[in-house]
Protein backbone atom coordinates (compact mmCIF):
# COMPACT_ATOMS: atom_id res chain seq x y z
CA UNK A 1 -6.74 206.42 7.17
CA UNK A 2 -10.59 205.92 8.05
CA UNK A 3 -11.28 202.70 9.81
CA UNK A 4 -11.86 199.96 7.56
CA UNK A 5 -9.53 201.13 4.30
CA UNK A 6 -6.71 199.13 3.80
CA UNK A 7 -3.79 198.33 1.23
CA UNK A 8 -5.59 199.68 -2.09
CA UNK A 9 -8.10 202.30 -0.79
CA UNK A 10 -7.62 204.84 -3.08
CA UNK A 11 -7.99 203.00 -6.54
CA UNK A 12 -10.65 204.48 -8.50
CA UNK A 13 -10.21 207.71 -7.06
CA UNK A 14 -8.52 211.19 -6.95
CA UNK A 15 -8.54 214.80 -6.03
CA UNK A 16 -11.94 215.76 -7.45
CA UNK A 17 -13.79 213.45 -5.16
CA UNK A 18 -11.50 212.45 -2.24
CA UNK A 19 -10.32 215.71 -0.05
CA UNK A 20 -7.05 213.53 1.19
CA UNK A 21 -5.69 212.94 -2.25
CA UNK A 22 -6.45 216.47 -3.05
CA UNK A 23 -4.41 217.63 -0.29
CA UNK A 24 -1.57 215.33 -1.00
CA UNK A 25 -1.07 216.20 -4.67
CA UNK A 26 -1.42 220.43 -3.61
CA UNK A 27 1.64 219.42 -1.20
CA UNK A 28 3.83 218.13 -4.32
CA UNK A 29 2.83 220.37 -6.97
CA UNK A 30 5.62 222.60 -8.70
CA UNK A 31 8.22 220.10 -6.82
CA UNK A 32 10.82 218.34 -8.71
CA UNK A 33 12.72 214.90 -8.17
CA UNK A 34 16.00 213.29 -9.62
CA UNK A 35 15.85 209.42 -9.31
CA UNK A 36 18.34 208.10 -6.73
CA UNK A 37 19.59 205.26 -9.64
CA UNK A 38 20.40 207.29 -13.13
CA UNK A 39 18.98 205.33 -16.12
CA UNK A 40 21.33 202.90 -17.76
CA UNK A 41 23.46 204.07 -20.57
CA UNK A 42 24.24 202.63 -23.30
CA UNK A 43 27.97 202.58 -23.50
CA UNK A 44 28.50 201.41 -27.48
CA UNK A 45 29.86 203.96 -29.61
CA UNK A 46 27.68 203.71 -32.73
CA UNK A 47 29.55 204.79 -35.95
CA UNK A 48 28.05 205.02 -39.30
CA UNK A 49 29.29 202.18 -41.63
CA UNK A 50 32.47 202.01 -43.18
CA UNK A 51 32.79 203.05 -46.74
CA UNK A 52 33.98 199.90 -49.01
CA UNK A 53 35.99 201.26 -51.54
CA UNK A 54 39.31 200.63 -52.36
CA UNK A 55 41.54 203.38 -51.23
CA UNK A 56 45.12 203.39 -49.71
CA UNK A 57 44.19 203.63 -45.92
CA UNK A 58 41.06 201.00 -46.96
CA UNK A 59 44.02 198.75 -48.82
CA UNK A 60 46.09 198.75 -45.58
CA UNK A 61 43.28 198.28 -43.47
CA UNK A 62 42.33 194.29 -44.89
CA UNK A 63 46.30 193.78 -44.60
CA UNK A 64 45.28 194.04 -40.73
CA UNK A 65 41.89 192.17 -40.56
CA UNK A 66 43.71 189.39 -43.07
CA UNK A 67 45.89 189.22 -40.00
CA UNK A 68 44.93 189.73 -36.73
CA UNK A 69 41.03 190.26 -37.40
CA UNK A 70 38.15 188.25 -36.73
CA UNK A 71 34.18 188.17 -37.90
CA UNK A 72 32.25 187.68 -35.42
CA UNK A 73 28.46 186.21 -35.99
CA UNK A 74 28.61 187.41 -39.12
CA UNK A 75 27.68 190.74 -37.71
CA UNK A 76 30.83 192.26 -35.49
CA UNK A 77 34.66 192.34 -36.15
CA UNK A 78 36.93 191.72 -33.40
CA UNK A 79 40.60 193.11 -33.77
CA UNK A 80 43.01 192.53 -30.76
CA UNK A 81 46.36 193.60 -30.81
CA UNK A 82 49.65 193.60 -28.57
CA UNK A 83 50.13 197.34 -30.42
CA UNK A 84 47.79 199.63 -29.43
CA UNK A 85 48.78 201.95 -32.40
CA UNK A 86 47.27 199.19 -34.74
CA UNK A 87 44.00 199.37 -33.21
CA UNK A 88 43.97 203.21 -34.00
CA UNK A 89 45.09 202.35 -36.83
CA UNK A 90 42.63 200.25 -37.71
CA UNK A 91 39.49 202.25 -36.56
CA UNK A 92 41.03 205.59 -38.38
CA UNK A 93 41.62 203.89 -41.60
CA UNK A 94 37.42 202.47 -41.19
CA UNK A 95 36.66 205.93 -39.97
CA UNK A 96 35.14 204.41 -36.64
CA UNK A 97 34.99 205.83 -32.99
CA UNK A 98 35.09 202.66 -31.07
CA UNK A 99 36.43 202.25 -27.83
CA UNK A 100 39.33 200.39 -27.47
CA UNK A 101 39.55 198.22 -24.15
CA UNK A 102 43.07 196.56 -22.40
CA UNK A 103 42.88 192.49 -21.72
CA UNK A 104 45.38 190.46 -20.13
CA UNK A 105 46.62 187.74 -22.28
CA UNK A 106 47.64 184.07 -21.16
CA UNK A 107 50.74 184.64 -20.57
CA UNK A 108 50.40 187.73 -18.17
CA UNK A 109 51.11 190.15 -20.98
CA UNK A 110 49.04 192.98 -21.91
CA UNK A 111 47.20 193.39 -25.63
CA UNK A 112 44.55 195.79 -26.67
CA UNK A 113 41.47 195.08 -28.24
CA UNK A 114 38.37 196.76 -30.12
CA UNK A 115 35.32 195.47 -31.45
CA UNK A 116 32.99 196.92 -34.41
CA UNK A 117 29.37 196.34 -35.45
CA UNK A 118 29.47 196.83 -38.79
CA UNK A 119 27.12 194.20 -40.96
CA UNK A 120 27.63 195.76 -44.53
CA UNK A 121 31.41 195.40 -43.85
CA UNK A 122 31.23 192.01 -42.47
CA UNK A 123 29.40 190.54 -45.43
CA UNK A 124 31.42 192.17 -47.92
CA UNK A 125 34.96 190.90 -46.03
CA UNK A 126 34.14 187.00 -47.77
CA UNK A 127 33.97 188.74 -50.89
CA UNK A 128 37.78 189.54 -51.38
CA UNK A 129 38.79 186.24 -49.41
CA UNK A 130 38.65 187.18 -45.81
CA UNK A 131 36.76 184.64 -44.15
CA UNK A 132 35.25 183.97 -40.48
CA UNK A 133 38.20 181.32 -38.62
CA UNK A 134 40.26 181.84 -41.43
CA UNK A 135 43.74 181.49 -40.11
CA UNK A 136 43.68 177.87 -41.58
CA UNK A 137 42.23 178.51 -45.21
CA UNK A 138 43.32 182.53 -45.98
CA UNK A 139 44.01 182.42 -49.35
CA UNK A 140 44.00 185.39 -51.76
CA UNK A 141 42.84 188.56 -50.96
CA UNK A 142 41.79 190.21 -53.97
CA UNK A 143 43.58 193.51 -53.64
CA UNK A 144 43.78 196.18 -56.55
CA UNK A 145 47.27 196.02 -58.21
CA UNK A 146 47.94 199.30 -57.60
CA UNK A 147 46.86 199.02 -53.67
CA UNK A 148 49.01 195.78 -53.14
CA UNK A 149 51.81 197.80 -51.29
CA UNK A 150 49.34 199.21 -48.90
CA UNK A 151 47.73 195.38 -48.05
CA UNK A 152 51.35 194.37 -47.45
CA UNK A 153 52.81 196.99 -45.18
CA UNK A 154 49.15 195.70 -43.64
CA UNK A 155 50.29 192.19 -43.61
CA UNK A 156 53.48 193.07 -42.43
CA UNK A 157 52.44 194.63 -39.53
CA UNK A 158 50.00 192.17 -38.50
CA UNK A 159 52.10 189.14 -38.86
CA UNK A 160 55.47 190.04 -40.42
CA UNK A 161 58.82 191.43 -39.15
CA UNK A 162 61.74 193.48 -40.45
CA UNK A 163 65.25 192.43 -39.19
CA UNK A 164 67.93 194.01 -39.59
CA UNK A 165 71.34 192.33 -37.42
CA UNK A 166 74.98 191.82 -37.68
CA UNK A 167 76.07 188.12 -37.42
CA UNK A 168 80.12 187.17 -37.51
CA UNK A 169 80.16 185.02 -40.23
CA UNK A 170 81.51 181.31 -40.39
CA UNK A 171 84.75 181.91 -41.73
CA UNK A 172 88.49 181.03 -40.24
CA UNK A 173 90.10 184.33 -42.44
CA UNK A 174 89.56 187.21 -39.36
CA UNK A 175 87.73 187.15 -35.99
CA UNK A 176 86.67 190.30 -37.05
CA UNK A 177 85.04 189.72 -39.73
CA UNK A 178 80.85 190.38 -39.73
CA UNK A 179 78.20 190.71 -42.18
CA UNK A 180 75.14 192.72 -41.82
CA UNK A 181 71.66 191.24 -43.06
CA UNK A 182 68.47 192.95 -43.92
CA UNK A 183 64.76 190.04 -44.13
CA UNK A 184 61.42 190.88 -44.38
CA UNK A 185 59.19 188.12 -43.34
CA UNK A 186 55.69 187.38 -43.91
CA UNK A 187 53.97 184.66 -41.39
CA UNK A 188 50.99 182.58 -41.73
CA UNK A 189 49.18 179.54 -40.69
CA UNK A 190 48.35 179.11 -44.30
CA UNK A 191 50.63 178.09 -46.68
CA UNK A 192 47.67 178.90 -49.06
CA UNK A 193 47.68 182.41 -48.38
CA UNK A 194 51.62 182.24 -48.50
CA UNK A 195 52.20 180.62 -51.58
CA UNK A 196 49.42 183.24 -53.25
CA UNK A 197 50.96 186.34 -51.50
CA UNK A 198 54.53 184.88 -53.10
CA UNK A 199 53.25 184.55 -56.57
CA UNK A 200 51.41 188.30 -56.58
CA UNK A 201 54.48 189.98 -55.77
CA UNK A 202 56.39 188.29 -58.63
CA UNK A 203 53.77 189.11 -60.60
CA UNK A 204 53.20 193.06 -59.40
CA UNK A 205 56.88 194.03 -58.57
CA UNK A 206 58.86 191.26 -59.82
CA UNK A 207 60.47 189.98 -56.71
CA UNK A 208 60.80 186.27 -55.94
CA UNK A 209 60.58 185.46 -52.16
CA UNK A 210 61.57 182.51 -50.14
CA UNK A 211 58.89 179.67 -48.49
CA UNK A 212 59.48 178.56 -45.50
CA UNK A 213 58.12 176.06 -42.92
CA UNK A 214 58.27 177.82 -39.03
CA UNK A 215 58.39 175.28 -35.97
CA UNK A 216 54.83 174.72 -34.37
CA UNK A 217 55.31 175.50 -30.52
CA UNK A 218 53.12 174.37 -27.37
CA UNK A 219 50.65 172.36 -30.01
CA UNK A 220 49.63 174.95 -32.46
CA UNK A 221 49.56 174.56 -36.03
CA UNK A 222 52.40 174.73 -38.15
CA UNK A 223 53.39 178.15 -39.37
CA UNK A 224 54.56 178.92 -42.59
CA UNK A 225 56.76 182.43 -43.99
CA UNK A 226 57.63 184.13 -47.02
CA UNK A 227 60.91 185.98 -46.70
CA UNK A 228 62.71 187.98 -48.48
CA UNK A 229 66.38 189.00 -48.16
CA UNK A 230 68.81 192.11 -48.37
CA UNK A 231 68.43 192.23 -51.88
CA UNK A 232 64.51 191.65 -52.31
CA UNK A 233 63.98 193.77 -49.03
CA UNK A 234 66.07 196.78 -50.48
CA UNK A 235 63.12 196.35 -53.42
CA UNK A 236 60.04 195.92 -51.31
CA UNK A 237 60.38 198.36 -48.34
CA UNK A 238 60.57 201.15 -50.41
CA UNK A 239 57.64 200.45 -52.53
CA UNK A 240 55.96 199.45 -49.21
CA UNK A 241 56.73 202.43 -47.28
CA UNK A 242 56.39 205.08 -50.47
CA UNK A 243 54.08 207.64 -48.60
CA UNK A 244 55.56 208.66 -45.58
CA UNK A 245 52.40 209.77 -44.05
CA UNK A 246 50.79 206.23 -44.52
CA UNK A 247 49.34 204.32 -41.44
CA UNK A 248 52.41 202.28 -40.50
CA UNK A 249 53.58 200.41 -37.10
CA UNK A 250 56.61 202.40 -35.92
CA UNK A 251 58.26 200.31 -34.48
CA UNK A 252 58.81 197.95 -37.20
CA UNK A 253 58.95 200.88 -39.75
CA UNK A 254 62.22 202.14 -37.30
CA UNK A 255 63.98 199.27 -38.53
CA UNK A 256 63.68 200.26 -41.94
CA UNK A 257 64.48 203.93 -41.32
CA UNK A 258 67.43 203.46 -39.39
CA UNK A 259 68.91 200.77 -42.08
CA UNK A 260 68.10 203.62 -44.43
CA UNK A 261 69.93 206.53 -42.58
CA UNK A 262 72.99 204.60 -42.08
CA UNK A 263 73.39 203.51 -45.51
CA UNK A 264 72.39 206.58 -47.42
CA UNK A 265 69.22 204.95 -49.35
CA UNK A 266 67.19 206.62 -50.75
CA UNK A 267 63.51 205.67 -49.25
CA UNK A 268 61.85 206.47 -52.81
CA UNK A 269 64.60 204.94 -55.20
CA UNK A 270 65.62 201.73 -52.62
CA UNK A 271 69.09 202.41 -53.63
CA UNK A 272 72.01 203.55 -52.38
């Protein structure tokens, strides 16, 4: 570097009038470079927008948001899950891509979790009831008649359980003596959305269920259930599970299916 030319002595110029930077750029031409740091990528899985329209899969789908689901912002839905099968689920029935990531819960456990940007959908979601914090004030979800199986077996796999159990029953006749119960339970932390879900099965399949009040634990609010015995349950499940290649939670569908096989019920009749 000539005497005299410091930090900044070639602005203004370039190979036409300064032999140096001529030489320079002859040196590098027809080279190539890869950056040492690859660009950020953008890791999002951007889906198209869900259709809204009232379909089976669509049906079972708000059983799951009404449950476990969450709007977030207005803008993004949030849908965590100890089953990772209702997260697919979920994003199949949508016809999304997202990922799906694993959290540790609070109490060391492990629960799966997925979270899609979908504006149209969120916006619509207030329309049939399902609200941002809604746990408190669900209420009705206004559900087709003829798709109200599909929202339950969603509801039912979100917050519900199927026992089936053999108890020895209080009675001084035999020791031996047992009786085998069937329940399907629906669980809430609104005994709006109970009382409503109650009523629209009387009024769909003609089945009266049970209200019940469920102990708070550890300070959370009280939780309230609609249940239905052997005799209501041997009505609903079938009508619930009708299409055997529905979305369903198989482990809680097992229950059903083995109470089936070992009585000889018919899954599409619900008799014996």
């Amino acid at each position: 570097m000539p005497a005299g030319e410091g930090k900044g002595w070639a602005k203004g110029r370039n190979a036409k009038n300064d032999p140096r930077i001529a030489r320079a750029a002859a040196a590098h031409r027809g080279m190539q470079y890869v950056p040492r740091v690859p660009p950020k990528q953008d890791r999002r899985r951007k889906t198209a927008p869900a259709v809204i329209e009232w379909r089976p899969n669509f049906a079972y789908a708000m059983g799951l948001l009404a449950t476990d689901g969450a709007i977030v912002r207005g803008r993004t839905i949030s849908f965590p899950s100890a089953d990772r099968e209702l997260v697919e689920h979920l994003l199949r029935c949508l016809g999304k891509a997202n990922t799906i990531s694993q959290v540790r819960t609070r109490s060391g456990g492990t629960a799966y979790r997925t979270q899609i940007g979908d504006v149209a959908l969120c916006r619509w979601l207030p329309t049939i009831g399902i609200t941002a914090r809604k746990s408190l004030v669900l209420g009705a979800v206004d559900v087709p008649d003829a798709l109200l199986a599909d929202l339950l077996r969603g509801l039912l796999d979100g917050d519900g359980s199927i026992i089936n159990k053999r108890a020895r029953a209080d009675t001084g006749r035999t020791r031996d003596y047992h009786w085998e119960y069937l329940r399907t339970t629906f669980l809430s932390a609104s005994r709006t959305h109970i009382v409503w879900l109650r009523g629209r099965i009387n009024a769909v399949f003609g089945l009266q269920g049970y209200i019940a009040t469920a102990r708070s634990r550890h300070g959370h609010a009280e939780m309230y259930t609609l249940r239905f015995g052997k005799r209501g349950s041997l009505e609903l499940l079938p009508r619930i599970y009708a299409d055997p290649h529905a979305p369903r939670l198989t482990r809680k569908w097992q229950v059903w299916a083995d109470y089936m096989r070992r009585h000889s019920i018919d899954s599409r009749l619900g008799s014996m």
